[in-house]
Protein backbone atom coordinates (compact mmCIF):
# COMPACT_ATOMS: atom_id res chain seq x y z
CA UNK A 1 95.13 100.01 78.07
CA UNK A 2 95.69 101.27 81.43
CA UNK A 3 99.16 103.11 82.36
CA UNK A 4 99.66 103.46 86.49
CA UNK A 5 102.55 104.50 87.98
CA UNK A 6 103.61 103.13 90.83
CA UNK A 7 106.14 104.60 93.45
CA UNK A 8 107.51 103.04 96.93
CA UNK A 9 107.69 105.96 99.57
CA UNK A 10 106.30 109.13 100.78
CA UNK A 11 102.80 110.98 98.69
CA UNK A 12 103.74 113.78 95.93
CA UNK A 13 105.55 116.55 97.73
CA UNK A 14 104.77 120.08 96.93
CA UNK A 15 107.15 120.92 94.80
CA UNK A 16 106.05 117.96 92.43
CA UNK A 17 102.65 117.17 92.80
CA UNK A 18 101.31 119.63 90.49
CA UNK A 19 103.24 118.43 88.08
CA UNK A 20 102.43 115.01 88.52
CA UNK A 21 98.62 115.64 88.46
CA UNK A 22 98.86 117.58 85.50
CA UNK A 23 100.47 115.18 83.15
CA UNK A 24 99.02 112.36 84.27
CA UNK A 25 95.72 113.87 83.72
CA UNK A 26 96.78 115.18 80.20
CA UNK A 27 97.33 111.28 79.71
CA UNK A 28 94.35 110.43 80.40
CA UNK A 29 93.46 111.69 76.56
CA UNK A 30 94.94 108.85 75.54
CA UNK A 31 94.57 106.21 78.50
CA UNK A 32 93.21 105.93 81.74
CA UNK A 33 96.40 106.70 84.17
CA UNK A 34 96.71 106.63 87.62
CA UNK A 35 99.21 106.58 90.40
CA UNK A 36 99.53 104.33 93.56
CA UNK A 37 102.12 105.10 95.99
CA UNK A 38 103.17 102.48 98.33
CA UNK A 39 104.11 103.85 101.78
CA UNK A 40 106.11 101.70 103.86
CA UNK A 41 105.31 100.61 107.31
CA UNK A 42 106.54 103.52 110.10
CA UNK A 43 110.34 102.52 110.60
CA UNK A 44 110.51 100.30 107.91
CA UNK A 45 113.24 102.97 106.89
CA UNK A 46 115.20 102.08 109.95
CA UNK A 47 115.57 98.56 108.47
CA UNK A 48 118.81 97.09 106.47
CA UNK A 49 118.78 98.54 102.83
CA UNK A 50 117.66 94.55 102.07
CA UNK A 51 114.93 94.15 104.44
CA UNK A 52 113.68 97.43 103.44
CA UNK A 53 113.39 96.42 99.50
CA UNK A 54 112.25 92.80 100.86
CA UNK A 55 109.53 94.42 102.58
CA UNK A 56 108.61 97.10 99.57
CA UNK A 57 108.57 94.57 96.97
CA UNK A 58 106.02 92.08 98.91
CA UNK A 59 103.55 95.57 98.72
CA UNK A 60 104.19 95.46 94.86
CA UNK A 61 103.51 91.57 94.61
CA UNK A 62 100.58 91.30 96.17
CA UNK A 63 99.40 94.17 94.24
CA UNK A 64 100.00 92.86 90.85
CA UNK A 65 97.99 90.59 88.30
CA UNK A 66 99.42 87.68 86.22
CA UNK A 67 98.58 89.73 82.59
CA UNK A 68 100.16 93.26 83.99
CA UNK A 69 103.21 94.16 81.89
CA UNK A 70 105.59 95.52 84.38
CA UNK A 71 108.56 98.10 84.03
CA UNK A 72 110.78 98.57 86.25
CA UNK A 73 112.91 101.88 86.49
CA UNK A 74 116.38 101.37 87.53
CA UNK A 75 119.78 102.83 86.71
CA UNK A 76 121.09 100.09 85.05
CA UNK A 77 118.12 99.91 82.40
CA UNK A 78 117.89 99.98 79.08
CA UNK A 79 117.36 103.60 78.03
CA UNK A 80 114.62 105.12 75.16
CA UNK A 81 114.57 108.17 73.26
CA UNK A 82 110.88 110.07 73.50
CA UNK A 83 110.44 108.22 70.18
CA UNK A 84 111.52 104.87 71.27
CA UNK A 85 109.31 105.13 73.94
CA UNK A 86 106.21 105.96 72.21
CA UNK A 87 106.97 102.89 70.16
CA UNK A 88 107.32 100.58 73.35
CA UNK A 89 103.82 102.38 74.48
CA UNK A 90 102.18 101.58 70.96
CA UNK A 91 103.80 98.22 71.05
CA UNK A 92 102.46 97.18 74.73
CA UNK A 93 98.82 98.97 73.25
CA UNK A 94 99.46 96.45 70.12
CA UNK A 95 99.30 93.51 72.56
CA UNK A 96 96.26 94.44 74.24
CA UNK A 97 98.17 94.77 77.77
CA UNK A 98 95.26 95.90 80.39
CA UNK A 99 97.60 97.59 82.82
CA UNK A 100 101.32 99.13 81.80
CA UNK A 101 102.78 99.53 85.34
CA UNK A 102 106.11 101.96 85.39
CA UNK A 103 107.51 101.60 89.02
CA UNK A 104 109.81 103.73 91.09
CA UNK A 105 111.78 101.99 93.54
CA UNK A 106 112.29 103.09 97.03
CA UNK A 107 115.38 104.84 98.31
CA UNK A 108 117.50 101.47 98.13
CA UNK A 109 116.15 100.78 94.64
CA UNK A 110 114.35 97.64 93.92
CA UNK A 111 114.80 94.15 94.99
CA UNK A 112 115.73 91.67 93.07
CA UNK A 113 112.44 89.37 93.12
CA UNK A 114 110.87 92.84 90.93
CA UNK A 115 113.41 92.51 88.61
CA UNK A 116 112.62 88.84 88.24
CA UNK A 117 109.46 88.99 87.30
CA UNK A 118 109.63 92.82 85.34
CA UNK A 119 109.06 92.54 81.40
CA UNK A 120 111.34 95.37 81.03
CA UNK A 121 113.83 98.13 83.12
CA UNK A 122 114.58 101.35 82.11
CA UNK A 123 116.62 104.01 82.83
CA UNK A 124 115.46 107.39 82.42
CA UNK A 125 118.99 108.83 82.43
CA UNK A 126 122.23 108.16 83.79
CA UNK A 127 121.89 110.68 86.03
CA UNK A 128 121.01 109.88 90.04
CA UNK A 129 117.39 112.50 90.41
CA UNK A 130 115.32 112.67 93.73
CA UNK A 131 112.71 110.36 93.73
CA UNK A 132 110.15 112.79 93.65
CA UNK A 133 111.60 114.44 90.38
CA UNK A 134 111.63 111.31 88.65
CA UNK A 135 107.70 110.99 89.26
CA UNK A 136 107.35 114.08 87.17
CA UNK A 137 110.11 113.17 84.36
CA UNK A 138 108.10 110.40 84.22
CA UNK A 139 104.79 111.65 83.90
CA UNK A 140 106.13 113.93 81.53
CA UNK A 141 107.78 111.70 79.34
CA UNK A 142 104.46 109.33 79.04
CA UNK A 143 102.92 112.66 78.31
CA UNK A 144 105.52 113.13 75.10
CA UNK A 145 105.44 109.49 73.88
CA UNK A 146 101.59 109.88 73.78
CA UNK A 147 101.53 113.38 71.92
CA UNK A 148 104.08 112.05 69.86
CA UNK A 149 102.08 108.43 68.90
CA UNK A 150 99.19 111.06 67.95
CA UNK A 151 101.35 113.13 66.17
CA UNK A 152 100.83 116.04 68.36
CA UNK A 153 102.69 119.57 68.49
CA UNK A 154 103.59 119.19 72.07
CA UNK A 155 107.06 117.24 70.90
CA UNK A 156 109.59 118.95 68.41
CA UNK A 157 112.46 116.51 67.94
């Protein structure tokens, strides 16, 4: 199984993209893992909120396959311990998914034709982060659910 992440708006800043790269490479001793980064159009953030989702989420459509299991992060998702979420990893790995795709919406969130067609949404927290902050709480918490699926010391709960 492949995991990608993918994220609507700007590349990993600074302060992040070490991070990022590390984790996601540290998954990649479990799965192949990538990330893809959709960068709107030049003043597509001048656009109505709508428009600017309706515009995102035709860059995500056209990039997805029918088999992809799609999750869609989003504040009003359900919400996984690091355990849980190791489980729902093993459980997607059970069904022989190809590609796990965890997506960050853009600054107005998603649109609702993702949602539509998303297997699941989550919520990493309740909490309102940056969007560049949740690429790394993300990474890192793949990261976790793998160590902790292999029984690793990297997770102590």
């Amino acid at each position: 199984m492949k995991i990608e992440f993918w994220a609507l708006g700007k590349n990993h800043e600074a302060y992040v993209k070490s991070g990022v790269e590390d984790f996601t490479a540290r998954i990649q001793n479990y799965h192949a893992a990538e990330w893809r980064i959709f960068t709107p159009k030049k003043n597509a953030g001048a656009a109505a909120s709508e428009k600017s989702k309706q515009l995102e989420s035709a860059l995500v459509l056209a990039a997805l396959k029918p088999d992809d299991y799609l999750v869609a992060l989003d504040e009003k998702g359900k919400s996984f311990s690091s355990v849980k979420l190791a489980g729902f990893i093993q459980d997607r790995a059970n069904e022989s998914v190809k590609r796990l795709i965890f997506l960050i919406g853009g600054a107005y969130g998603l649109d609702e034709r993702i949602f539509s067609i998303a297997k699941t949404s989550w919520s990493l927290s309740a909490l309102t982060f940056p969007h560049q902050l949740v690429r790394l709480i993300l990474a890192e918490q793949v990261y976790r659910a793998c160590s902790i699926l292999r029984n690793e010391r990297y997770h102590h709960g």
